[in-house]
Protein backbone atom coordinates (compact mmCIF):
# COMPACT_ATOMS: atom_id res chain seq x y z
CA UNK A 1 76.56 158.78 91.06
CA UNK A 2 79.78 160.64 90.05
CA UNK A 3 79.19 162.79 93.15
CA UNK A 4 81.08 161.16 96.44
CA UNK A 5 80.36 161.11 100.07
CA UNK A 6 82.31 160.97 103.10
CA UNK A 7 81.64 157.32 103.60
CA UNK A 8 79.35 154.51 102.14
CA UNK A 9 75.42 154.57 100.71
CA UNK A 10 73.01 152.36 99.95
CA UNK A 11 72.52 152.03 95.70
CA UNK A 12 69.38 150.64 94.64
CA UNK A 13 69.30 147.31 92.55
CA UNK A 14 68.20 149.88 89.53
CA UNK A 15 70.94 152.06 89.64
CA UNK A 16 73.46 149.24 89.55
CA UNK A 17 71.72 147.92 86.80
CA UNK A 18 72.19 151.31 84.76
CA UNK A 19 75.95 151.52 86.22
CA UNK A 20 76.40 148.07 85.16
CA UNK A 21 74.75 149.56 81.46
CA UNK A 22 77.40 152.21 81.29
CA UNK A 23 80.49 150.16 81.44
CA UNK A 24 82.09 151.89 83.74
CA UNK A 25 84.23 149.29 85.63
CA UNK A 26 82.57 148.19 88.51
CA UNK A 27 83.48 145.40 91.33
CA UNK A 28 80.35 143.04 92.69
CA UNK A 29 81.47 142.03 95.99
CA UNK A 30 79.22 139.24 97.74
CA UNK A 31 79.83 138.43 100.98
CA UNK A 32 77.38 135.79 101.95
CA UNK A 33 78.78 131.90 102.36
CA UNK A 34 79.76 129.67 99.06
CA UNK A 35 76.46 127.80 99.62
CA UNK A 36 73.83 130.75 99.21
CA UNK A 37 75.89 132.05 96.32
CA UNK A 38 75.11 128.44 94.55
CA UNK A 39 71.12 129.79 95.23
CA UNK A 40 71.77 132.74 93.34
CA UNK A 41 74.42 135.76 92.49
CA UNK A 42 75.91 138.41 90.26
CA UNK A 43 78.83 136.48 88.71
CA UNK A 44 77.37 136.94 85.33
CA UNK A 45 78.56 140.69 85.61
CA UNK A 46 81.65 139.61 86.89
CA UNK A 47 81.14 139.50 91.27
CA UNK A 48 83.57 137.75 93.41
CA UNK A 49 82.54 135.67 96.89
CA UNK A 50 84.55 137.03 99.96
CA UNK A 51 82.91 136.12 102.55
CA UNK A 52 82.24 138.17 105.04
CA UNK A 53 84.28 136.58 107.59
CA UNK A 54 86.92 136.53 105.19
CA UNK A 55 86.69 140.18 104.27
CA UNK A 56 89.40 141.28 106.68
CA UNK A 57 92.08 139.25 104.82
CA UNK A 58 90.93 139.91 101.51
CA UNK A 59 89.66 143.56 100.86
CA UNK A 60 93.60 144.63 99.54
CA UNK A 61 92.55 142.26 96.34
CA UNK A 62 89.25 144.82 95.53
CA UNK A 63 90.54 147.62 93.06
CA UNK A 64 90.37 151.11 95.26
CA UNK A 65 89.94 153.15 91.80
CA UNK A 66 86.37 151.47 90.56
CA UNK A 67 82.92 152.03 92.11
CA UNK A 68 82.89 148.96 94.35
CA UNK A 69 79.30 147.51 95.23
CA UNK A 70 78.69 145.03 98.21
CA UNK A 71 75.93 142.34 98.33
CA UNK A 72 74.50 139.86 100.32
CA UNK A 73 70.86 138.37 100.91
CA UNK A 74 69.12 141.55 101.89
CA UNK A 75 71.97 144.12 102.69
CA UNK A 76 72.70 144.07 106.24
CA UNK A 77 76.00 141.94 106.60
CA UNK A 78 77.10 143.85 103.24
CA UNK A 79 76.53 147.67 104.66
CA UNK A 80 78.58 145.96 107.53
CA UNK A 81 81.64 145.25 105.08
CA UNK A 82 80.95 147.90 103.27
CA UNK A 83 81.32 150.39 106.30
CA UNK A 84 84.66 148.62 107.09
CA UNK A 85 85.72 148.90 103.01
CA UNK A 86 85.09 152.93 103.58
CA UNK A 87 87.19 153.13 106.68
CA UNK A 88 90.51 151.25 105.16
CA UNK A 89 90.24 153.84 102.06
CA UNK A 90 87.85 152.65 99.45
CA UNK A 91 85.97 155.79 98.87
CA UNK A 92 83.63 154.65 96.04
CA UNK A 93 81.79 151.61 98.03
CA UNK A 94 78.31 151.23 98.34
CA UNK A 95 75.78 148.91 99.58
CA UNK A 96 73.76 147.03 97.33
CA UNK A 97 70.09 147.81 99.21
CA UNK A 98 68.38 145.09 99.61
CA UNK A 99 70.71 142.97 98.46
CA UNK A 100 70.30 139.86 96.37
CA UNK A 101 66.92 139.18 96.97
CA UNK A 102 66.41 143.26 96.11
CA UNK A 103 68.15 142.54 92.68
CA UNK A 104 65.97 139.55 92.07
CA UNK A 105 62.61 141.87 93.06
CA UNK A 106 63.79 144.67 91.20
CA UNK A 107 65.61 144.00 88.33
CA UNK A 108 65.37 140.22 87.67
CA UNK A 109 62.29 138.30 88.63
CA UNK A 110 63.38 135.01 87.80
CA UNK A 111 66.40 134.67 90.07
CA UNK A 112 65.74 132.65 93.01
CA UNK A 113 65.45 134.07 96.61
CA UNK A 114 65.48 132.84 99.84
């Protein structure tokens, strides 16, 4: 993953997890509503709810130097956001594919989905 592209890519829910493994600092964006991030989410490894409607008034807070991975349900809204990330500068953004429920399928079966 240390090789960059012009804009953002889809990261399966298994190569988070092994990013996530490496320590390397990494920033868990979700941007689906308050109340489906009560159903299920990534705060345990540290994500942060923006909305996506609140994106636009927010992204300056996300840290332009670390690999920065957007989520939602099942990754459209989030390649949305994280096309709009890549065009304000963040040129380490990707899109979590498949997005929470992908995370849940892949990596951990017990989460809830929706």
């Amino acid at each position: 993953m240390s090789a960059e592209t012009a804009g953002p890519r889809d990261i399966e829910a298994t190569e988070l997890q092994q990013l996530l493994e490496t320590g390397e600092p990494v920033t868990l964006v979700d941007v689906r509503e308050p109340f489906e991030w009560d159903i299920a989410n990534l705060g345990a490894f540290g994500a942060v709810l923006i909305p996506m409607g609140d994106v636009m008034d927010r992204f300056d807070e996300l840290d332009r130097e670390t690999h920065v991975v957007v989520y939602c349900r099942t990754g459209g809204r989030s390649a949305r956001v994280a096309r709009f990330l890549a065009t304000r500068g963040y040129a380490r953004v990707y899109n979590l594919a498949g997005g929470i429920n992908g995370w849940a399928r892949e990596v951990d079966p017990g989460m809830q989905t929706y």
